[in-house]
Protein backbone atom coordinates (compact mmCIF):
# COMPACT_ATOMS: atom_id res chain seq x y z
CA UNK A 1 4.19 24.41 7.06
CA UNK A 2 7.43 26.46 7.61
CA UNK A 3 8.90 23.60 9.82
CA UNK A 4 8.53 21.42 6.79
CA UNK A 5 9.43 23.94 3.82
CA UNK A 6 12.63 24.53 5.55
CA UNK A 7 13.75 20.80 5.20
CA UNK A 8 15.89 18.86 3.61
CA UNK A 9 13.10 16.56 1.40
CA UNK A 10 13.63 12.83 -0.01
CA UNK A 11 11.75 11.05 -2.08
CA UNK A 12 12.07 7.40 -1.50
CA UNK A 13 10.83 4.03 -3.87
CA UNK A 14 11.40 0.87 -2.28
CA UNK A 15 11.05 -1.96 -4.47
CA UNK A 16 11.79 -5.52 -5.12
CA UNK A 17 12.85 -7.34 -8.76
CA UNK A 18 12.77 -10.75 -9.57
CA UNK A 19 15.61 -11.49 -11.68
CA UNK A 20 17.06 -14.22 -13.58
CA UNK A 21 20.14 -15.40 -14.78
CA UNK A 22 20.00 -12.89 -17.99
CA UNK A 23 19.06 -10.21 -15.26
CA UNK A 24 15.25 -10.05 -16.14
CA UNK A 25 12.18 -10.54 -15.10
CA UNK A 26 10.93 -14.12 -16.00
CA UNK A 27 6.88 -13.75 -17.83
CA UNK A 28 5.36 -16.93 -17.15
CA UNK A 29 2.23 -18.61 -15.26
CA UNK A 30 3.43 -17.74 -11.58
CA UNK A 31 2.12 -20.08 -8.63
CA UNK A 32 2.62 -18.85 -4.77
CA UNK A 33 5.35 -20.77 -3.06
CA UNK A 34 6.92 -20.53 0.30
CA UNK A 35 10.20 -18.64 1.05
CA UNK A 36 11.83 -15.10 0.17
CA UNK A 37 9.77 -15.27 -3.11
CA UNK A 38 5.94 -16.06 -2.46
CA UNK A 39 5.54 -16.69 -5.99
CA UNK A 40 7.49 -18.94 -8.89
CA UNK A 41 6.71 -19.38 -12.34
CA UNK A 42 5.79 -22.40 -14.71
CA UNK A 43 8.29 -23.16 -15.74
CA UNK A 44 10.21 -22.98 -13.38
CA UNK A 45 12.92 -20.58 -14.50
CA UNK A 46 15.55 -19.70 -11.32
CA UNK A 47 15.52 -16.58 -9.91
CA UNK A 48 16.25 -14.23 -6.73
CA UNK A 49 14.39 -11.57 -5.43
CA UNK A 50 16.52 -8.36 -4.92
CA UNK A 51 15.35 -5.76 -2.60
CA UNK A 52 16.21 -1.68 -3.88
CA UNK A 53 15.80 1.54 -2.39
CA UNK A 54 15.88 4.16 -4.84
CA UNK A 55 17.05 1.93 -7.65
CA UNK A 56 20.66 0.82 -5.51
CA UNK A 57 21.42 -2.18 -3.25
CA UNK A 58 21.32 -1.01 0.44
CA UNK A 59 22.54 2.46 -0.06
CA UNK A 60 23.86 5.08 2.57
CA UNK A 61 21.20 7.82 3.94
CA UNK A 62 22.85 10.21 5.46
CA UNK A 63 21.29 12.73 8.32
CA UNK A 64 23.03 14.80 11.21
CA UNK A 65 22.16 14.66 14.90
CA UNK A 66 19.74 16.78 15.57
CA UNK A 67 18.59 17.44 11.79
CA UNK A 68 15.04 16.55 10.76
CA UNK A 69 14.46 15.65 6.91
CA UNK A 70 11.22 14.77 5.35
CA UNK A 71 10.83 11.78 3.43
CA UNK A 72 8.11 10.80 1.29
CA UNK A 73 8.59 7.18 0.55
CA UNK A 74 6.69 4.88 -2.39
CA UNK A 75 6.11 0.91 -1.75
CA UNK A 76 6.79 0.16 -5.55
CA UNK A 77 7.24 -3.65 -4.87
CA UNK A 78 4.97 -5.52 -7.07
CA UNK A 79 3.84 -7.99 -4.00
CA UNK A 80 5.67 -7.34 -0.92
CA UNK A 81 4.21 -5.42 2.14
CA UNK A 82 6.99 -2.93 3.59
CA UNK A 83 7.16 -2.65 7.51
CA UNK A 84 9.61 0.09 7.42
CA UNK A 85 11.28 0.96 10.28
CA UNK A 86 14.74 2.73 10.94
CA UNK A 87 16.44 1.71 13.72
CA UNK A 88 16.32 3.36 16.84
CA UNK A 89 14.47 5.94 15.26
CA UNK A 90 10.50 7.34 15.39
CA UNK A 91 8.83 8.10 12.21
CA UNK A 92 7.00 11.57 12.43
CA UNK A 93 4.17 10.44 9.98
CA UNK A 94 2.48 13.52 8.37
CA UNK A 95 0.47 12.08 5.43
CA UNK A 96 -0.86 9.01 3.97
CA UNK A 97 -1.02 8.07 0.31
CA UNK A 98 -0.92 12.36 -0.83
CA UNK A 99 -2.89 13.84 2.00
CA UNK A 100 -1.98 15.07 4.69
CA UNK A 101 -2.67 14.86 8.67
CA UNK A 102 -4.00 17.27 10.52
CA UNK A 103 -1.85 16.59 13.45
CA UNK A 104 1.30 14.69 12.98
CA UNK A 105 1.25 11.02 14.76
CA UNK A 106 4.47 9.40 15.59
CA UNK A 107 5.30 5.69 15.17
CA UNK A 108 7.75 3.38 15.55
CA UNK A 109 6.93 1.98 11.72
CA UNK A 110 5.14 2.45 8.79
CA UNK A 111 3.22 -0.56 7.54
CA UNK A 112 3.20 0.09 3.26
CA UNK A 113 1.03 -2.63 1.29
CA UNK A 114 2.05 -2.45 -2.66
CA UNK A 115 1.57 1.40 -4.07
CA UNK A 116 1.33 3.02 -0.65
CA UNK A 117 3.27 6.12 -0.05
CA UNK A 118 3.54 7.43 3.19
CA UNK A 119 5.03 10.88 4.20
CA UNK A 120 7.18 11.23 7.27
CA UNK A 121 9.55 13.54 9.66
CA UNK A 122 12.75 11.67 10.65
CA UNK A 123 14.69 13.39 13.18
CA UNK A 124 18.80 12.29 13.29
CA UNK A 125 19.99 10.60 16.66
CA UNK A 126 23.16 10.07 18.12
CA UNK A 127 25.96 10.10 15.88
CA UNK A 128 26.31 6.28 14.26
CA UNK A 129 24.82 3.74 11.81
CA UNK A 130 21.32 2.81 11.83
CA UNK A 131 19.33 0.09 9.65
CA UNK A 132 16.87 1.18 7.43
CA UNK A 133 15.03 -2.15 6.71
CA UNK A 134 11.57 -3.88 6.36
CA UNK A 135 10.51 -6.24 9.40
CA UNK A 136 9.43 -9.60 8.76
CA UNK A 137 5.96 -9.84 8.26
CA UNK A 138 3.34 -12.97 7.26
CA UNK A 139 1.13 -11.03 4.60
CA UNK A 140 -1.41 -14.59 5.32
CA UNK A 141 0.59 -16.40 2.14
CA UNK A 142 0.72 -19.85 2.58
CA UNK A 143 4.59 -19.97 3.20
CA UNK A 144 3.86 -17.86 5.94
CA UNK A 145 6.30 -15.21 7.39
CA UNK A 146 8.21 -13.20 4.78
CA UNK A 147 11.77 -12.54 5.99
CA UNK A 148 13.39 -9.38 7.18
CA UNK A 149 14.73 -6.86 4.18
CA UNK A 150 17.76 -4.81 4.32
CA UNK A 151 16.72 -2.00 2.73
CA UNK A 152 19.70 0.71 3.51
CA UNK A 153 21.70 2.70 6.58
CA UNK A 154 20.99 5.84 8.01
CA UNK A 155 24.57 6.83 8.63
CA UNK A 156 24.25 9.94 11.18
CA UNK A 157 26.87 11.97 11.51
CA UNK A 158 28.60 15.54 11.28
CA UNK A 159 28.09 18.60 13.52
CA UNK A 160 24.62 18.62 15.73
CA UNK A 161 21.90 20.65 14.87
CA UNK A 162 18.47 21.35 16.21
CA UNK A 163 15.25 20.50 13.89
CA UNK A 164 11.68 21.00 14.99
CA UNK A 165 9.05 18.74 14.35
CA UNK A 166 5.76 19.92 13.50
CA UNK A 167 3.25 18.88 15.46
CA UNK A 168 -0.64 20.66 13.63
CA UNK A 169 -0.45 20.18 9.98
CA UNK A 170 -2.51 21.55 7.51
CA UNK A 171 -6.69 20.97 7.03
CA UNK A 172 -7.04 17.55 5.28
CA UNK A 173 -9.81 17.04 3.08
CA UNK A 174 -13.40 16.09 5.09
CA UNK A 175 -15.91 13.93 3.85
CA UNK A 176 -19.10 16.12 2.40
CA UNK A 177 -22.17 15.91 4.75
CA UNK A 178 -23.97 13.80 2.26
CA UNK A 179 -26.36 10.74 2.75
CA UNK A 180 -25.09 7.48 1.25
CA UNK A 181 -26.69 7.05 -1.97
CA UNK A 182 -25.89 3.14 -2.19
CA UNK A 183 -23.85 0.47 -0.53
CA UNK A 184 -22.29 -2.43 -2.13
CA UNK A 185 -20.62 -5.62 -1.10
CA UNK A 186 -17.58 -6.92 -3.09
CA UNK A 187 -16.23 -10.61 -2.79
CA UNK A 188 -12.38 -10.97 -3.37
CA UNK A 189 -11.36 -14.39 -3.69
CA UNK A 190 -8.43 -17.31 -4.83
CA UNK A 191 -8.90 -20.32 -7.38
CA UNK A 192 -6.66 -23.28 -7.60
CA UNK A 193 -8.77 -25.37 -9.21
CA UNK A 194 -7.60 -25.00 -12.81
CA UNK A 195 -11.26 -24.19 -13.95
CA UNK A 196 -10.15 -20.51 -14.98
CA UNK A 197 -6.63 -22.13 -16.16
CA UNK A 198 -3.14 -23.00 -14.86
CA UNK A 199 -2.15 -21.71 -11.99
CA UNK A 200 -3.92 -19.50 -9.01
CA UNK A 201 -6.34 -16.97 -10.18
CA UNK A 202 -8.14 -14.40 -8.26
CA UNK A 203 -11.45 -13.09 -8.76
CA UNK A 204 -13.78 -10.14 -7.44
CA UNK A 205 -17.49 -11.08 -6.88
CA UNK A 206 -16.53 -14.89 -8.52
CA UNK A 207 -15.14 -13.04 -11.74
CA UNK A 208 -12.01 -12.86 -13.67
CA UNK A 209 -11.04 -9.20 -15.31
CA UNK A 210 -12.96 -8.40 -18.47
CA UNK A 211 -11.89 -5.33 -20.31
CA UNK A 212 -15.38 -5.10 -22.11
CA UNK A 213 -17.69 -5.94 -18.32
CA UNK A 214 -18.57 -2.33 -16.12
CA UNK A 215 -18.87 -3.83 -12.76
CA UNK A 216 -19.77 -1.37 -10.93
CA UNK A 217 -21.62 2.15 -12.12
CA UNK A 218 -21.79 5.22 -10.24
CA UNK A 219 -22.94 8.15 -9.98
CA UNK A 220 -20.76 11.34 -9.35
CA UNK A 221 -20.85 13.88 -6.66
CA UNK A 222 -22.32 11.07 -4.40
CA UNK A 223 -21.13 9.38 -0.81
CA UNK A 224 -21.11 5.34 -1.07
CA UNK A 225 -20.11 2.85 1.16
CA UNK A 226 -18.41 -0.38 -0.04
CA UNK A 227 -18.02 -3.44 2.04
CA UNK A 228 -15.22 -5.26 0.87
CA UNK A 229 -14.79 -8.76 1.47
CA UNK A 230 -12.28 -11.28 1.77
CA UNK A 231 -12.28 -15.10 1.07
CA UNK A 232 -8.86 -15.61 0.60
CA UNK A 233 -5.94 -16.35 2.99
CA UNK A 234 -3.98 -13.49 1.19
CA UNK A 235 -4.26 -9.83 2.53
CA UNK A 236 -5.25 -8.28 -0.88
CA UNK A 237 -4.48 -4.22 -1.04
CA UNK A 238 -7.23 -2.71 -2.53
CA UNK A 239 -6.71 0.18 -4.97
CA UNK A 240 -9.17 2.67 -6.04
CA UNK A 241 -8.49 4.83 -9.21
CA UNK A 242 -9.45 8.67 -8.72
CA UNK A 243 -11.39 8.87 -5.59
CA UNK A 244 -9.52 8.09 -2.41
CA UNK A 245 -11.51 6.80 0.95
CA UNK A 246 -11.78 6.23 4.60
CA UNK A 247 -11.86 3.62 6.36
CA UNK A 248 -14.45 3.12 8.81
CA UNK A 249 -14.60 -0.60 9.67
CA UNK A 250 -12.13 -3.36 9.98
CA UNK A 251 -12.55 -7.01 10.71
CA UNK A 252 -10.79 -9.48 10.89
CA UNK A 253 -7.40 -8.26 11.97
CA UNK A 254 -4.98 -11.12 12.68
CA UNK A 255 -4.01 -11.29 16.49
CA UNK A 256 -1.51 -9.21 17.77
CA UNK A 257 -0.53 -7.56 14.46
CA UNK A 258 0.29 -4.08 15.48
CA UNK A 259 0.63 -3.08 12.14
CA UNK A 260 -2.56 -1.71 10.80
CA UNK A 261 -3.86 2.23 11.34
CA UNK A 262 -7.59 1.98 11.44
CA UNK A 263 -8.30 5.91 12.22
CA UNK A 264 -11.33 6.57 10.15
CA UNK A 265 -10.07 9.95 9.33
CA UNK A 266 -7.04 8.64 7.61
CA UNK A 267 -7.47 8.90 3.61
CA UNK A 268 -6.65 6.24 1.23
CA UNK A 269 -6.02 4.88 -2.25
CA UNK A 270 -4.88 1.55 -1.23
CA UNK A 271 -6.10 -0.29 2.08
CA UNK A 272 -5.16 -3.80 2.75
CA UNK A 273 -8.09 -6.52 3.22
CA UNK A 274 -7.47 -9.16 6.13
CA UNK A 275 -7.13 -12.51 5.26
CA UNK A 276 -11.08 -14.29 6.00
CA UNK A 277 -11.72 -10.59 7.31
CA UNK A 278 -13.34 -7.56 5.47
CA UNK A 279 -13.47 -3.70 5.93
CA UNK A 280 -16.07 -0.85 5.09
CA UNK A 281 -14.88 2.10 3.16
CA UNK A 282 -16.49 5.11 2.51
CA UNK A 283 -15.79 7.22 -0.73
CA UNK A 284 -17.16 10.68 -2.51
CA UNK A 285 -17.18 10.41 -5.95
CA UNK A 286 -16.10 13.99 -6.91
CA UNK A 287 -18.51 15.65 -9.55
CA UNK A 288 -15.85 17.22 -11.95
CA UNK A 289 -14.51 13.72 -13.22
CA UNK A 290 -16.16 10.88 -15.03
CA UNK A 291 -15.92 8.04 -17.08
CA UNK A 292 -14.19 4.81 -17.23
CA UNK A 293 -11.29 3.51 -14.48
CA UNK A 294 -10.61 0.55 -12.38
CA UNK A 295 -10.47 -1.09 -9.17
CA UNK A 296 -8.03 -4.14 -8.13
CA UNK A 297 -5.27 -6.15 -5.84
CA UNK A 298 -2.32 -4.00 -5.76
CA UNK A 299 -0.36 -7.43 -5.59
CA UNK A 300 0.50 -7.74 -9.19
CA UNK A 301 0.74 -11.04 -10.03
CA UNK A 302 -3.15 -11.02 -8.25
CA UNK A 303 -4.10 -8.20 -10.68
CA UNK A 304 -2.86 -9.92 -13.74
CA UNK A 305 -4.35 -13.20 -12.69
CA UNK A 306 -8.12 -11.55 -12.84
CA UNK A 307 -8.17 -9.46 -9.45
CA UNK A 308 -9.56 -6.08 -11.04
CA UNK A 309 -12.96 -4.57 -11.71
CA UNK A 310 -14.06 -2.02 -13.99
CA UNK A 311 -16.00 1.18 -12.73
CA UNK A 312 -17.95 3.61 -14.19
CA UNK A 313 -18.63 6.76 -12.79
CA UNK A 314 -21.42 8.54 -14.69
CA UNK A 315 -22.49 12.12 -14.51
CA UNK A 316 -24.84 12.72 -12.00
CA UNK A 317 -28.21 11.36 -13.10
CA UNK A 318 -26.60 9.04 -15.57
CA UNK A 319 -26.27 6.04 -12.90
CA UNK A 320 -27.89 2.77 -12.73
């Protein structure tokens, strides 16, 4: 798009470190806990949770009035949900996760579970200082609502200028015109009862992660439908590896959470799951790539405590 090309482009990673008192990251049993860190560690070792943007501590963004930028922004935090929004400012949002919108669709935020990248047009205000921050937000963790995060300022300022933001965007990717070959049901769920070991696990289907166990086989160049389930008070982000999907059912949405896009033409690598709720996605399992990959929580202390699948994707004719 020639609106676009001619921008100013930034590529954003927000993310979040745990840190002791040596200034690293603590490996140890972790069990969720209430407050700015939903998870400590056995033992318990102290540490505080520092938010980054870009690898810095609330750093300076600059943009003049007038001036539109594009920024294409990561959620690299290994268990917090962003809620970005910039204050006093709409978010032009152009893609989702690497592909694009057909039409752009302005916001006032951006909900990003862990590993979602979202694509934007920001357009700079009146001159003056602007936070650039993630809004408090109860992911359905037992300590309920994670805090606010200062993330950084948009400072705006220098001589006015006049941007254009593009409004039809380029042909997305459709869904082929294919019958759905199968549909599965997966069961995410918690474990505190010690059975699988110390601490919380998390298991798919009643499982914990084994390297050497396919869980699911498919077949490529076929359309399935997957309903995933959730029996767990956490919302678990569900990540896919090589085939992203749509959406096209959602239960379960907390009331009066404004945060969730449920277009079914949206495409998707990672898709939160509602706490005690469930959603439908529907995938196309592209025919030039095969073999071996996974499925799991994008949380990461969920993933490492069992929450990931393996999947096969077979040539076609090859699956069970």
């Amino acid at each position: 798009m020639p609106e676009i090309a001619g921008m100013r482009e930034r590529t954003i990673v927000l993310s979040m470190l745990r840190l002791d008192g040596n200034g690293e990251n603590p490996t140890a049993v972790v069990l969720p806990t209430g407050g700015d860190d939903p998870f400590t560690t056995v033992p318990a070792v102290p540490t505080r949770m520092v938010a980054t943007l870009n690898g810095q501590l609330r750093p300076e963004v600059t943009l003049r009035p007038g001036e539109t930028q594009r920024w294409r922004v990561l959620n690299a935090a290994p268990h917090r949900s962003m809620w970005l929004h910039v204050e006093r400012h709409s978010l032009h949002q152009t893609g989702q996760d690497g592909i694009p919108f057909a039409r752009t669709r302005t916001v006032r935020a951006i909900m990003m579970a862990s590993a979602n990248r979202a694509e934007f047009v920001i357009q700079g205000g009146a001159p003056g200082r602007y936070r650039i921050y993630a809004a408090g937000y109860d992911q359905g963790h037992p300590g309920g609502v994670r805090p606010d995060i200062e993330l950084g300022t948009l400072v705006v300022t220098g001589r006015e200028t006049t941007g254009r933001i593009p409004r039809q965007l380029v042909e997305p990717p459709r869904m082929p015109r294919l019958p759905v070959a199968r549909r599965r049901t997966l069961v995410f769920s918690g474990d505190i009862s010690g059975k699988h070991g110390l601490g919380v696990r998390f298991l798919i289907d009643g499982k914990l992660y084994d390297v050497d166990r396919i869980d699911q086989e498919v077949q490529a160049g076929t359309v399935e439908e997957w309903r995933i389930v959730n029996e767990d008070v956490f919302q678990h982000p569900l990540h896919i590896h090589v085939n992203p999907f749509q959406v096209i059912d959602v239960k379960g949405i907390p009331p009066r959470d404004t945060s969730w896009q449920t277009d079914p033409g949206i495409w998707w690598d990672t898709f939160r799951l509602p706490p005690d709720g469930e959603f439908t996605l529907r995938t196309y399992f592209r025919p030039d790539i095969t073999g071996k990959t996974v499925f799991h929580c994008h949380i990461l202390p969920h993933e490492d405590n069992g929450m990931m699948g393996n999947l096969l994707i077979s040539p076609k004719g090859g699956a069970r």
